[in-house]
Protein backbone atom coordinates (compact mmCIF):
# COMPACT_ATOMS: atom_id res chain seq x y z
CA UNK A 1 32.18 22.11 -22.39
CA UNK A 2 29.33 24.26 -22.27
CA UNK A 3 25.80 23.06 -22.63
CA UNK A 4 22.87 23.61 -25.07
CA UNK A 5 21.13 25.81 -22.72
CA UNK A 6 23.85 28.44 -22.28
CA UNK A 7 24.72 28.40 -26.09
CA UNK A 8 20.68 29.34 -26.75
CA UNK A 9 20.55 31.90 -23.94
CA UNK A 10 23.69 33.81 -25.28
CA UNK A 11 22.42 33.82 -28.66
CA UNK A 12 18.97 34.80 -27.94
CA UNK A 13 20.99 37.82 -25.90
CA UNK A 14 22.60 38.23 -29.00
CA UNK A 15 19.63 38.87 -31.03
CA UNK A 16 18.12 40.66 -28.75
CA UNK A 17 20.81 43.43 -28.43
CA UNK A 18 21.83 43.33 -32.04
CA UNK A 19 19.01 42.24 -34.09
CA UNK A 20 19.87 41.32 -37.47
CA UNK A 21 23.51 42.57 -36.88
CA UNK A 22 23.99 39.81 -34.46
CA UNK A 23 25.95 38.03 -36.86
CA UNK A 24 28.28 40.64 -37.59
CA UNK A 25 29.39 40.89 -33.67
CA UNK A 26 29.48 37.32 -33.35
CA UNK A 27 31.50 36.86 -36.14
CA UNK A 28 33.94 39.69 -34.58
CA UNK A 29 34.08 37.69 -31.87
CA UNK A 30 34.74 34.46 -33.03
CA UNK A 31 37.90 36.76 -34.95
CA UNK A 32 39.08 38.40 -31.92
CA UNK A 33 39.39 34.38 -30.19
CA UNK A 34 41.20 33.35 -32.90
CA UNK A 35 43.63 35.97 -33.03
CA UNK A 36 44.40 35.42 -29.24
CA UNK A 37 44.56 31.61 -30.01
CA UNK A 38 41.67 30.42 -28.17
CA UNK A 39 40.73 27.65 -29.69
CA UNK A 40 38.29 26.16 -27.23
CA UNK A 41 36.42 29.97 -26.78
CA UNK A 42 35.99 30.30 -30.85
CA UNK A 43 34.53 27.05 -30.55
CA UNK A 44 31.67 27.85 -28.18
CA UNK A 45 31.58 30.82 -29.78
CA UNK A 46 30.78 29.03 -33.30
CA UNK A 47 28.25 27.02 -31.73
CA UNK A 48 25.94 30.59 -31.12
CA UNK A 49 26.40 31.61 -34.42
CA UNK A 50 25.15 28.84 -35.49
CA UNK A 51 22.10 28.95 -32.86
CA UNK A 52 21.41 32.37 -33.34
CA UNK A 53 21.34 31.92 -37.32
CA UNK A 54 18.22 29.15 -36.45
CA UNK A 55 17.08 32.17 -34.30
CA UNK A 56 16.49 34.88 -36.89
CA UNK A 57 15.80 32.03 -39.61
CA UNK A 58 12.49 31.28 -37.11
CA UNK A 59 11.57 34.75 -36.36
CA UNK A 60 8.56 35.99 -38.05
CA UNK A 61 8.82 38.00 -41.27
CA UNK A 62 5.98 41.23 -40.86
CA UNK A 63 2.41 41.22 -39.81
CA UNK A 64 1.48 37.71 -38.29
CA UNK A 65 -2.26 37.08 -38.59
């Protein structure tokens, strides 16, 4: 099982070479395990999306004062 810690660091890599289409190569991902029957890998791999939605939900919008 992977931890916590290593599920925020990959999606905060994510985000930070994607941006706001870090969904869209996650999600590719997540596909591509599947497909090859990984069960266990689209798991983990679930568990960023989900961390790296909470990422971009938190990330200021524009000019912060």
């Amino acid at each position: 099982m992977v931890n916590d810690i290593n599920i925020w660091r990959s999606a905060k890599l994510l985000v930070e070479r994607y941006g706001d289409e870090a969904p869209i190569h996650a999600a590719m991902r997540v596909d591509e395990l599947l497909d090859e029957g990984d069960v266990d890998g689209r798991t983990v791999w679930l568990r960023v999306v989900r961390a790296f939605e909470e990422l971009l939900n938190k990330q200021p919008q524009g000019v912060v004062h």
